[in-house]
N, C-alpha and C. Protein backbone atom coordinates (compact mmCIF):
# COMPACT_ATOMS: atom_id res chain seq x y z
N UNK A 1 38.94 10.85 44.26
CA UNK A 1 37.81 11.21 45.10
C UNK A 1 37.43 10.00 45.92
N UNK A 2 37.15 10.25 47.04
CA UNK A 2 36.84 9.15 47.86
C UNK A 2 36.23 9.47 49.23
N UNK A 3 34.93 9.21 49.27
CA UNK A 3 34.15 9.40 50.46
C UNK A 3 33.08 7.93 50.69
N UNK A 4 31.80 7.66 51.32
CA UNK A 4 31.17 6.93 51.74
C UNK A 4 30.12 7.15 50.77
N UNK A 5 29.99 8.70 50.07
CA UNK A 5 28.79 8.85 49.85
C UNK A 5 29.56 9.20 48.03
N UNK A 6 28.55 9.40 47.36
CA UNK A 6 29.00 9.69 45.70
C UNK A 6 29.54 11.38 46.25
N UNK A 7 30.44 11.48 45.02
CA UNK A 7 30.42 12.92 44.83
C UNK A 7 30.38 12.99 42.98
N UNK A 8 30.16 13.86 42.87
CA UNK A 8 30.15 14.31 41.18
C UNK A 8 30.79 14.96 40.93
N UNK A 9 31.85 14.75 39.50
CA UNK A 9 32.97 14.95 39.03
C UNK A 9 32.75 16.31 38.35
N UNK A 10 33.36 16.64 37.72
CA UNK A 10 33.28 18.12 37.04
C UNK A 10 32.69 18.15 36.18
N UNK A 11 32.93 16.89 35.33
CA UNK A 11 32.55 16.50 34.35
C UNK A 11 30.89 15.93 34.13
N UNK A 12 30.72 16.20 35.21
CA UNK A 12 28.90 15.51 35.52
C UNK A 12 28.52 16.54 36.24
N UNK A 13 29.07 17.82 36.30
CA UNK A 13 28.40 19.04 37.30
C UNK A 13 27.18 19.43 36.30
N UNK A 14 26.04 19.92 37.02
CA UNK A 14 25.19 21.11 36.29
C UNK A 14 25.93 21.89 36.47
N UNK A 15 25.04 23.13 36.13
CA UNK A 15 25.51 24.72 35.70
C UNK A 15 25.58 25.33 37.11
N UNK A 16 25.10 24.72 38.18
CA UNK A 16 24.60 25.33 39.86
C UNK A 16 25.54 24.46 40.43
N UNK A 17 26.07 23.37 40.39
CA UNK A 17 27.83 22.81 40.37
C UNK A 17 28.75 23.26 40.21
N UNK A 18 28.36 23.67 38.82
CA UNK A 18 29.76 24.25 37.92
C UNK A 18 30.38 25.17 38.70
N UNK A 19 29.17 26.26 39.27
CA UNK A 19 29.57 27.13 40.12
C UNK A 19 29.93 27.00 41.06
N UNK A 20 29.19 26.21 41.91
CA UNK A 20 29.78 26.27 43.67
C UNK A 20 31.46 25.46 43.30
N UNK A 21 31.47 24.51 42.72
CA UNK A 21 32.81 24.18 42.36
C UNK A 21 34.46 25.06 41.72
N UNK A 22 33.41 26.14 40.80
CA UNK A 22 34.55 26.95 41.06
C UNK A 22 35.11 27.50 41.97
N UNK A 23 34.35 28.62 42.73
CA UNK A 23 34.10 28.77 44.07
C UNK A 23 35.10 28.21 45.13
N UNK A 24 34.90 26.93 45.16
CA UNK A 24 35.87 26.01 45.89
C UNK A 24 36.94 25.59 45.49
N UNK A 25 37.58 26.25 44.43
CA UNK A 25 38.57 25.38 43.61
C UNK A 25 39.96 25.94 44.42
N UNK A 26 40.73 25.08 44.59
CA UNK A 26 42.22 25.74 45.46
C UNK A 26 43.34 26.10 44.99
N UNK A 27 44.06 26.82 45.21
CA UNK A 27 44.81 27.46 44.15
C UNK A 27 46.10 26.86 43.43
N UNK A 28 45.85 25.41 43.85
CA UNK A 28 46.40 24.55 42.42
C UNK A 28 45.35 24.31 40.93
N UNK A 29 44.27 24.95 41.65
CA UNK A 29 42.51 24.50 40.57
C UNK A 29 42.03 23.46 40.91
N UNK A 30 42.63 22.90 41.90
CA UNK A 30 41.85 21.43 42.29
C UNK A 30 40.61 21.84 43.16
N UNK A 31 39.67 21.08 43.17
CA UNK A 31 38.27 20.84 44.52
C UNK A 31 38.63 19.80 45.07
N UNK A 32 38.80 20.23 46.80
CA UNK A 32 39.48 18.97 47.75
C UNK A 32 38.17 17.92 48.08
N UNK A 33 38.55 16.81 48.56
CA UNK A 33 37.69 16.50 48.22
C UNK A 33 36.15 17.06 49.95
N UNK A 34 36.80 17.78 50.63
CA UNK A 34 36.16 17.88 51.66
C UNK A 34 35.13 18.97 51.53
N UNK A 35 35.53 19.68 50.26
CA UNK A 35 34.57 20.36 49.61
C UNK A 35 33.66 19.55 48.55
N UNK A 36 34.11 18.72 47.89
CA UNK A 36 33.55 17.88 47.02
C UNK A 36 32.54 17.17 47.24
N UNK A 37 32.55 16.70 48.89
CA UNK A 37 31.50 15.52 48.89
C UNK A 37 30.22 16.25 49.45
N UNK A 38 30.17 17.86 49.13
CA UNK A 38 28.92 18.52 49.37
C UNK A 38 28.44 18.62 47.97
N UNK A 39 28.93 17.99 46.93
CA UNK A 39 28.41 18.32 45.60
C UNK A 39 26.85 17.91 45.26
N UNK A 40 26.39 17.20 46.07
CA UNK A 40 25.37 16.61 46.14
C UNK A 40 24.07 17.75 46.31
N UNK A 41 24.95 18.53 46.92
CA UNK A 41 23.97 20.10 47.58
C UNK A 41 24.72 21.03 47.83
N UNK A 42 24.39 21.19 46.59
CA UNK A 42 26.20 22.67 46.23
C UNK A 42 25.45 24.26 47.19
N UNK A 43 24.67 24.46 48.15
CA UNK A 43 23.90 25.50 48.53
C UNK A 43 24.58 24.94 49.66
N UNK A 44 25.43 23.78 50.29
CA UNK A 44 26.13 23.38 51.77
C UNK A 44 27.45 24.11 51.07
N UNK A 45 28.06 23.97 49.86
CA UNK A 45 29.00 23.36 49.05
C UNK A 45 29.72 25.02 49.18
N UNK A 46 28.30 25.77 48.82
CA UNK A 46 28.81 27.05 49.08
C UNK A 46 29.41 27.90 50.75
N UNK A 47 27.90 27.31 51.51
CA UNK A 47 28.27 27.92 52.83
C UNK A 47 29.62 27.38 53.53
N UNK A 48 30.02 26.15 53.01
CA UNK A 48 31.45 25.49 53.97
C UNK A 48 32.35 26.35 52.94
N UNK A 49 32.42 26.51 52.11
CA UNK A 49 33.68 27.24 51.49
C UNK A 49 33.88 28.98 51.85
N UNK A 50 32.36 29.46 51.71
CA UNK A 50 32.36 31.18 52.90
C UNK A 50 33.00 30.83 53.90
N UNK A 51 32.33 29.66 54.87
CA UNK A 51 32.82 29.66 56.65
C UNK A 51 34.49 29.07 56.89
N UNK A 52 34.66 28.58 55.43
CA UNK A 52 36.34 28.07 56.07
C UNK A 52 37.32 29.45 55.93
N UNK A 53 36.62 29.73 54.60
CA UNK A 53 37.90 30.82 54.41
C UNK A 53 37.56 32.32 55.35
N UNK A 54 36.35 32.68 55.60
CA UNK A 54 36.08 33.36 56.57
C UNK A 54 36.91 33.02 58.20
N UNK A 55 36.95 32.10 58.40
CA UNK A 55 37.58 31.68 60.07
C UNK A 55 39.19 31.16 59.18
N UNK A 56 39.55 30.66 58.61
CA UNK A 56 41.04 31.13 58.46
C UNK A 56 41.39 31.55 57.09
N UNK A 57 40.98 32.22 56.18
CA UNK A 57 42.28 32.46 55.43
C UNK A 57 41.49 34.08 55.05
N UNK A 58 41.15 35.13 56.12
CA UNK A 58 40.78 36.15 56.06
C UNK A 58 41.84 37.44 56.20
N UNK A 59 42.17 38.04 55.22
CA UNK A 59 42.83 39.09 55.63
C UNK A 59 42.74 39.85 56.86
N UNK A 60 41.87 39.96 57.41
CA UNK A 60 41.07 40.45 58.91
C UNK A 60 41.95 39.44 59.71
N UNK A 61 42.10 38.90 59.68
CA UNK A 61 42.91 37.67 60.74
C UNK A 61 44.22 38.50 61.30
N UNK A 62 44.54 38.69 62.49
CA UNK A 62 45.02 38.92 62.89
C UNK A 62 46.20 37.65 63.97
N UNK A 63 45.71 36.75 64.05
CA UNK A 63 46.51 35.61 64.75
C UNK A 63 47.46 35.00 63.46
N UNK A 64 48.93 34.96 63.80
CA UNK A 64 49.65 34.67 62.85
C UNK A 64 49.26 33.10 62.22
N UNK A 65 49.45 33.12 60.76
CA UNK A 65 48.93 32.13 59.97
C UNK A 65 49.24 31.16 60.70
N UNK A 66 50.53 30.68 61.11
CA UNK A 66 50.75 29.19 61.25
C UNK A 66 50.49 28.65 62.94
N UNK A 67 49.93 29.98 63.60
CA UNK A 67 49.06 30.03 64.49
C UNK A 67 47.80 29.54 64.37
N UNK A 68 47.15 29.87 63.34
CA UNK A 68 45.81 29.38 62.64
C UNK A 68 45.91 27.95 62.57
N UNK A 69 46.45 27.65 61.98
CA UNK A 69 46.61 26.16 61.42
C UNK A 69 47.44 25.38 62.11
N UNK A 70 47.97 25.75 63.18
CA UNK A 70 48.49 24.46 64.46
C UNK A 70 47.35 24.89 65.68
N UNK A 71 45.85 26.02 65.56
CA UNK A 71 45.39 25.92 66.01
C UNK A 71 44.28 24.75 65.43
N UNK A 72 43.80 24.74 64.08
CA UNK A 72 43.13 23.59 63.53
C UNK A 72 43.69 22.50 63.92
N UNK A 73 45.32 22.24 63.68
CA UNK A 73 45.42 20.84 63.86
C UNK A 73 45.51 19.84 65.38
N UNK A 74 45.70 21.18 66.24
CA UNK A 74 45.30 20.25 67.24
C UNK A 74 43.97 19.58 67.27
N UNK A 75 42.72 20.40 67.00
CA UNK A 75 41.45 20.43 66.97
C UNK A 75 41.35 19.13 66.29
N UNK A 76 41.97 19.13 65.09
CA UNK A 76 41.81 17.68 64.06
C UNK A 76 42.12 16.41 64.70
N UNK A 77 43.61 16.68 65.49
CA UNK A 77 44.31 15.60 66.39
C UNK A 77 42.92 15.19 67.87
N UNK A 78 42.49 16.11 67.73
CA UNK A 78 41.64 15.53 69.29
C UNK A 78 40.33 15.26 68.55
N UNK A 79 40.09 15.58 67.36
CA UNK A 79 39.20 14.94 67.16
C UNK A 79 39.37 13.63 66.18
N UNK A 80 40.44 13.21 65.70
CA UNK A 80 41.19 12.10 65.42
C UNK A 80 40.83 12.01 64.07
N UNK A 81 40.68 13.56 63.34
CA UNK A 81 40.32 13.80 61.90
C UNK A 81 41.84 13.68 61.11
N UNK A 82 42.13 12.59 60.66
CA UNK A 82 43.58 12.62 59.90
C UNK A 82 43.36 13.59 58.26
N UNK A 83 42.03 13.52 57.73
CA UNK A 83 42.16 14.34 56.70
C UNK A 83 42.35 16.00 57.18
N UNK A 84 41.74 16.29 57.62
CA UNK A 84 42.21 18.06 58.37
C UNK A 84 43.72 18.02 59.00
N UNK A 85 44.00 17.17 59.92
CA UNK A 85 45.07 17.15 60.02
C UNK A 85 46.82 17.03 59.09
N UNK A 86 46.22 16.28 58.29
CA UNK A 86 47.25 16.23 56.99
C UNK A 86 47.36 16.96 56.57
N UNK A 87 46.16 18.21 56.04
CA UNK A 87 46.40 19.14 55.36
C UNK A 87 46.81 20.40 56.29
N UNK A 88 46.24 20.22 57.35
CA UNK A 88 46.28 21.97 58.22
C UNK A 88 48.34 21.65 59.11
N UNK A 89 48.64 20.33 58.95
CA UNK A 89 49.58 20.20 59.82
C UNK A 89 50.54 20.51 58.78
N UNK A 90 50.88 20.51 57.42
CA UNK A 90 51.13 20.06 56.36
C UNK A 90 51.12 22.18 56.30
N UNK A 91 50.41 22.73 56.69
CA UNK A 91 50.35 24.37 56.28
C UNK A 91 50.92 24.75 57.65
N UNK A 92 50.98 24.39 58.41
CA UNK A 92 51.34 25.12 60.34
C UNK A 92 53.26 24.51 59.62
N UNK A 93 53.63 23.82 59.70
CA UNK A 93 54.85 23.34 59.10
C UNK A 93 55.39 24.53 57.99
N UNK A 94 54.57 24.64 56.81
CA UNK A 94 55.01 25.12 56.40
C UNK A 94 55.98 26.77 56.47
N UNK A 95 54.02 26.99 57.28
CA UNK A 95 54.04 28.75 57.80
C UNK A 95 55.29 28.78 58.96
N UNK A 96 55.63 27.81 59.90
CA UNK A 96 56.84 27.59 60.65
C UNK A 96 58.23 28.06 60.28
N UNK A 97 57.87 27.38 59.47
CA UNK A 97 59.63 27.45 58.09
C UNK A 97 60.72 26.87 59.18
N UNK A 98 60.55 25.97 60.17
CA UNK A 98 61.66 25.65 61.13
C UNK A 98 61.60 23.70 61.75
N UNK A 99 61.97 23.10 60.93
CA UNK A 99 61.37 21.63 61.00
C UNK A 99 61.71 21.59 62.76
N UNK A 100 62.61 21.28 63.23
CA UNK A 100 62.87 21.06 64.91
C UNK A 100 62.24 21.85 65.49
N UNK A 101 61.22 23.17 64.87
CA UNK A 101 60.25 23.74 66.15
C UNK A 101 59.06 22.88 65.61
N UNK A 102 58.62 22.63 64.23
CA UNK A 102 57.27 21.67 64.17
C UNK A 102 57.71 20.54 64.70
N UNK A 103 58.09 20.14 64.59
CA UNK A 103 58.22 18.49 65.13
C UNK A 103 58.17 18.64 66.42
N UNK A 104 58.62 19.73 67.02
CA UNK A 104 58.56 19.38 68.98
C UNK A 104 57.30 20.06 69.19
N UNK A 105 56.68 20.49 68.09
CA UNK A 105 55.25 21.62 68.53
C UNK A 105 54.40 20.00 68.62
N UNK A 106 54.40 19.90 67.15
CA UNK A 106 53.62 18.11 66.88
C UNK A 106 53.93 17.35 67.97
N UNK A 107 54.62 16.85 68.16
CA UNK A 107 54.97 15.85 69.53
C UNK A 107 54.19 16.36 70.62
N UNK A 108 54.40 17.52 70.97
CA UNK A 108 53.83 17.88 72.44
C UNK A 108 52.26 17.74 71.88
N UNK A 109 51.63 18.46 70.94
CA UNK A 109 50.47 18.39 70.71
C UNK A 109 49.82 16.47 70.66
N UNK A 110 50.35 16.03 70.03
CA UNK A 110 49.79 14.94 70.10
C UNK A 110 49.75 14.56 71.45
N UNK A 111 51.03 14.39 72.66
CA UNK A 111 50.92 14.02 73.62
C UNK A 111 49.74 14.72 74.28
N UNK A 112 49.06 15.91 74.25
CA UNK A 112 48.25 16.94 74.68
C UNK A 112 48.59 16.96 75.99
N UNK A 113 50.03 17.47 75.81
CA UNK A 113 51.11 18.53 76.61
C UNK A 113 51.43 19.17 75.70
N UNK A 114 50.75 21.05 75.10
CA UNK A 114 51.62 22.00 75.10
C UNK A 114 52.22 22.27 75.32
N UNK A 115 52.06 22.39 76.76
CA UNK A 115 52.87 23.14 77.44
C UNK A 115 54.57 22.75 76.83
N UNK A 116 54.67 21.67 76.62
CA UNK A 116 55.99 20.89 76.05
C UNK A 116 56.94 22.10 75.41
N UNK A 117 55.87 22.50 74.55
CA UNK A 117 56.37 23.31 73.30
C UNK A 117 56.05 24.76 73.01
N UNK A 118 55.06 25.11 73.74
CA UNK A 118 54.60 26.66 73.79
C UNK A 118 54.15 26.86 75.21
N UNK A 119 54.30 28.73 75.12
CA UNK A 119 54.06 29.29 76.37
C UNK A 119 52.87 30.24 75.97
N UNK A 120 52.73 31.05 77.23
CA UNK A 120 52.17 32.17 76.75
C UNK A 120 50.83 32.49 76.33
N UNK A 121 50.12 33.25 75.08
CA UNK A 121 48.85 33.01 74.50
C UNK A 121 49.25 31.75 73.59
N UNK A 122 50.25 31.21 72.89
CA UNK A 122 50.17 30.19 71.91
C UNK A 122 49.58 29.24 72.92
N UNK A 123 50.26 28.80 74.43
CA UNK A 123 49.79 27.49 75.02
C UNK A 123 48.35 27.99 75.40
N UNK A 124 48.00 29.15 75.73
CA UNK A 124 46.44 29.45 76.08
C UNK A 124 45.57 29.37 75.18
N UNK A 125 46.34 29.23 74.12
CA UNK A 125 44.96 28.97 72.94
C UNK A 125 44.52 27.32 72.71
N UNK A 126 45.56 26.87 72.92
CA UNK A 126 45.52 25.50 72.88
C UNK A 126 45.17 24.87 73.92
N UNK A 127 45.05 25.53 75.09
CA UNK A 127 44.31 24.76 75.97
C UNK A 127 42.74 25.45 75.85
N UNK A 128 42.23 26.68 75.46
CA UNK A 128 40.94 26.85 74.94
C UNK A 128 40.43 25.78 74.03
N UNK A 129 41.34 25.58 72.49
CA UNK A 129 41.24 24.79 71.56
C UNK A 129 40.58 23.55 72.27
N UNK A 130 41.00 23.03 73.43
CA UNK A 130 41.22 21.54 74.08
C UNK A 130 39.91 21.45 74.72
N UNK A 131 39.53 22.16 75.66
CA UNK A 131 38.63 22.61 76.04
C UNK A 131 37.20 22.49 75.27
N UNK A 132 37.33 23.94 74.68
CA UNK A 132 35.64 24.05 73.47
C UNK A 132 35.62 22.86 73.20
N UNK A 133 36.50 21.75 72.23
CA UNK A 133 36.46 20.66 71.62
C UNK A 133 36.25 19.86 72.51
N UNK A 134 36.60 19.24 73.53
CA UNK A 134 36.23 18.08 73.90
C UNK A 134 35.10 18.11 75.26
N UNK A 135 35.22 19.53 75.94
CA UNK A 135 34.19 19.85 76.85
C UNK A 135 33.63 21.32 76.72
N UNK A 136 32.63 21.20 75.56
CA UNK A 136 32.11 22.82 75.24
C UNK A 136 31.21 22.93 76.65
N UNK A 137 30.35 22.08 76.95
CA UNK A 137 29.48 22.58 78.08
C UNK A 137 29.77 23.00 79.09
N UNK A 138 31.55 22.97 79.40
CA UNK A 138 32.08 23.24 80.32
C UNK A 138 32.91 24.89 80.21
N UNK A 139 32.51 25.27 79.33
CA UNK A 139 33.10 26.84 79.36
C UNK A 139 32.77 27.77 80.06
N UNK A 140 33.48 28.53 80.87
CA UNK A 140 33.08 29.60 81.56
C UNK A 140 33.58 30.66 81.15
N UNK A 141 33.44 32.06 81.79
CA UNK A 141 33.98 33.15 81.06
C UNK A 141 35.43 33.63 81.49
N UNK A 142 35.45 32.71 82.75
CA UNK A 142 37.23 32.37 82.94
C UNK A 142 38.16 32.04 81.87
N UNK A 143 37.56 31.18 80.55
CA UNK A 143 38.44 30.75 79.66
C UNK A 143 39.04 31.78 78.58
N UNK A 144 37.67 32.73 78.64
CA UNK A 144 38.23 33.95 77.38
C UNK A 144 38.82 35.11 78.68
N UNK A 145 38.56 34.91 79.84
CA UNK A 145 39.57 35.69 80.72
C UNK A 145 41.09 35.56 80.51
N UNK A 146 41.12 34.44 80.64
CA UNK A 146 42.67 33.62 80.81
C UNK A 146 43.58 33.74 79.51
N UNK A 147 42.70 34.18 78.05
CA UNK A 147 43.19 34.69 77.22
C UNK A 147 43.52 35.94 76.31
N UNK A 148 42.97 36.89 77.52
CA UNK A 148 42.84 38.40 77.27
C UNK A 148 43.71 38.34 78.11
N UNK A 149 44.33 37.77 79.56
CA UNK A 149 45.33 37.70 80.29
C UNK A 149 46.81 37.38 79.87
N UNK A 150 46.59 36.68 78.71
CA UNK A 150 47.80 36.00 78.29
C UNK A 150 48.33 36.89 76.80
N UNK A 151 47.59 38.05 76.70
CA UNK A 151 47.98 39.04 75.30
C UNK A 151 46.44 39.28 74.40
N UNK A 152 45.48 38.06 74.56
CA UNK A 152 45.00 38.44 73.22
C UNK A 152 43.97 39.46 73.50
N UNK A 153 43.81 39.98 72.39
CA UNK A 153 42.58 40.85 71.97
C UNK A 153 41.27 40.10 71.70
N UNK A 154 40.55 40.84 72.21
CA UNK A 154 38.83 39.91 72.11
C UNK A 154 38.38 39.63 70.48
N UNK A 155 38.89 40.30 69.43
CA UNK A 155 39.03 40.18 68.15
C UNK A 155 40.06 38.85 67.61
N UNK A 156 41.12 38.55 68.26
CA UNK A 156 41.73 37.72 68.39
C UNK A 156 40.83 35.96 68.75
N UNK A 157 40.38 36.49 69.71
CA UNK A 157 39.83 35.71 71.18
C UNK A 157 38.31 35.00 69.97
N UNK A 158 37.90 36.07 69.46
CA UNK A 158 36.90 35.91 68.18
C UNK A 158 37.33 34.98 67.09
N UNK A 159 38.60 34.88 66.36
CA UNK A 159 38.85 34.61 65.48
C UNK A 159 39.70 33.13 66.23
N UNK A 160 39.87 32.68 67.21
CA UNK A 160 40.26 31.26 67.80
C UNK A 160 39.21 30.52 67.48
N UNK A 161 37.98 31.02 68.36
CA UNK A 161 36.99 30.51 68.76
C UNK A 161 36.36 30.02 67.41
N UNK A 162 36.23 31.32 66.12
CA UNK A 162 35.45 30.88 65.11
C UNK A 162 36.45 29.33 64.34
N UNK A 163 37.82 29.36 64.44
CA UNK A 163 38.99 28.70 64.24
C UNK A 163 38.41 27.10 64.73
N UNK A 164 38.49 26.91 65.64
CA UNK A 164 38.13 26.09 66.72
C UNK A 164 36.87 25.30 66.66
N UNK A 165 35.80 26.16 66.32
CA UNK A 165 33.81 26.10 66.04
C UNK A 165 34.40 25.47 64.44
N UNK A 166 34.90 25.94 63.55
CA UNK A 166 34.82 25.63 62.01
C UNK A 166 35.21 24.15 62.58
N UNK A 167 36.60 24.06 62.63
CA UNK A 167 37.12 22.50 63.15
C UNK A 167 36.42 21.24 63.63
N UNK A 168 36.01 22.04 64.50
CA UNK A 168 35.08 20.40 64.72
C UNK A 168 33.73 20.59 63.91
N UNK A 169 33.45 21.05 63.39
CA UNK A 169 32.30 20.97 62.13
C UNK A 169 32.70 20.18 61.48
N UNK A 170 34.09 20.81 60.47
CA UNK A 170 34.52 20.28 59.76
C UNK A 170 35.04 18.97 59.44
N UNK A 171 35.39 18.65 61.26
CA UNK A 171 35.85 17.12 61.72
C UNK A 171 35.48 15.78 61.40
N UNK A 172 33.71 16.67 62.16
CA UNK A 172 32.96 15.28 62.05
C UNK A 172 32.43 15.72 60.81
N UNK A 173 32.09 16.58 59.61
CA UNK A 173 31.48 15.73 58.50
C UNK A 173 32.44 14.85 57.85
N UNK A 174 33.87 15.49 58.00
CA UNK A 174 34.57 14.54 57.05
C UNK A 174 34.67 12.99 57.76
N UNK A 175 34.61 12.65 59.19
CA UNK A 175 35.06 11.47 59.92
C UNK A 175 33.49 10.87 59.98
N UNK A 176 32.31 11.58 59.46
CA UNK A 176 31.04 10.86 59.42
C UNK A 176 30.91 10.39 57.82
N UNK A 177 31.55 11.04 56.92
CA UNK A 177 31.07 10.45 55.63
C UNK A 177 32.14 10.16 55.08
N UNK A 178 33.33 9.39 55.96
CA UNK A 178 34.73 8.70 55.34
C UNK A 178 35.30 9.47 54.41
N UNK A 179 35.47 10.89 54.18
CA UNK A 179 36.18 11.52 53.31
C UNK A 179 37.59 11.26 53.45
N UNK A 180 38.37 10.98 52.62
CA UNK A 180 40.02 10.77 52.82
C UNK A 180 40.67 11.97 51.85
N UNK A 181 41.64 11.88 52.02
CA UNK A 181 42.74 12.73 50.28
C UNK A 181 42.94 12.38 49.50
N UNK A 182 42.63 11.40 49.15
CA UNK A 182 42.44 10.34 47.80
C UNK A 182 42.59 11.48 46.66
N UNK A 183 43.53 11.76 46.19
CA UNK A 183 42.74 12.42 44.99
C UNK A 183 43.29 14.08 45.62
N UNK A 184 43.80 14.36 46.43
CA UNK A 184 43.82 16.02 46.73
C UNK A 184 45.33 16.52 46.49
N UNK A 185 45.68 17.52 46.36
CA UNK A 185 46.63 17.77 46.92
C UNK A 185 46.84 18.57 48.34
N UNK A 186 47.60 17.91 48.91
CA UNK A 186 47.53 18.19 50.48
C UNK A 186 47.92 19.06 50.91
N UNK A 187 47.89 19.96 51.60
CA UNK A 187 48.55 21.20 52.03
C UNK A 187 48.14 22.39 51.25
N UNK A 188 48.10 23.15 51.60
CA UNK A 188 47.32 25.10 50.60
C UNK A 188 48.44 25.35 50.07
N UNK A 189 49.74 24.98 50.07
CA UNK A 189 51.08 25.56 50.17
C UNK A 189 51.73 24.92 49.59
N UNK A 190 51.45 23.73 49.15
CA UNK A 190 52.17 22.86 48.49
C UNK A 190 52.17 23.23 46.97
């Protein structure tokens, strides 16, 4: 475990811990620690564990998984969150199943040239992704145009956006209270 701030072990949970910690537990049984360092106020501890798995790991999801999670990791990469990124790049890889298409997806993404590596709605999401994240005040309704243009469904177009909104939440608490992986196992898939 390793953050800026304490977190409390399992072994030092109350009974209102005990719970939100199960709750969060991942399906190795571990609590990562990006859930962990809300232990302090397991009533956050709860709502970040509804809102992650609600915006990606919802049966309702309709954008293919490893769509999901090379849509997080750009989000992580521009927001220069290496813990989200380790883990969500670490699941987009996996869900891939094709190392020479991740690696040229990764490359272009880091360069922030898609275009490198995807066309289509994949590169239109990622330039939304690019967008919301680094200039939200700058959105117009051209941007969810340009992606109902390029295939998606406004349900789709819904489930980027919530994708995208979780991410940089998620970004800056972990890059404001030094959360690392110290201690996790990395990847959902691993």
């Amino acid at each position: 475990m390793s953050a800026w701030i304490k977190m409390i072990s399992d072994e030092n949970a109350d009974p209102v811990l005990e719970r939100a910690l199960a709750l969060a537990r991942t399906p190795h049984g571990t609590v990562d620690n990006v859930m962990r360092v809300h232990s302090l106020r397991p009533s956050t501890l709860n709502g970040h564990v509804t809102l992650y798995r609600a915006a990606l790991h919802d049966d309702a999801n309709t954008l293919p998984p490893w769509l999901q999670e090379t849509i997080a990791s750009y989000v992580s990469m521009l927001n220069n969150c290496d813990y989200s990124l380790a883990n969500h790049w670490a699941n987009a890889r996996h869900l891939m199943a094709d190392d020479a298409r991740a690696d040229n997806i990764y490359t272009a993404l880091r360069q922030r040239q898609p275009d490198l590596a995807l066309s289509g709605a994949e590169l239109e999401l990622m330039r939304y992704a690019e967008k919301l994240t680094l200039n939200p005040g700058g959105m117009v309704q051209a941007d969810a145009v340009a992606l109902r243009e390029a295939g998606l469904d406004d349900g789709e177009i819904l489930e980027a956006n919530q994708i995208i909104g979780y991410f940089n939440y998620v970004n800056r608490c972990l890059n404001g209270l030094g959360v690392t992986t110290d201690g996790d196992v990395v990847g959902y898939y691993s």
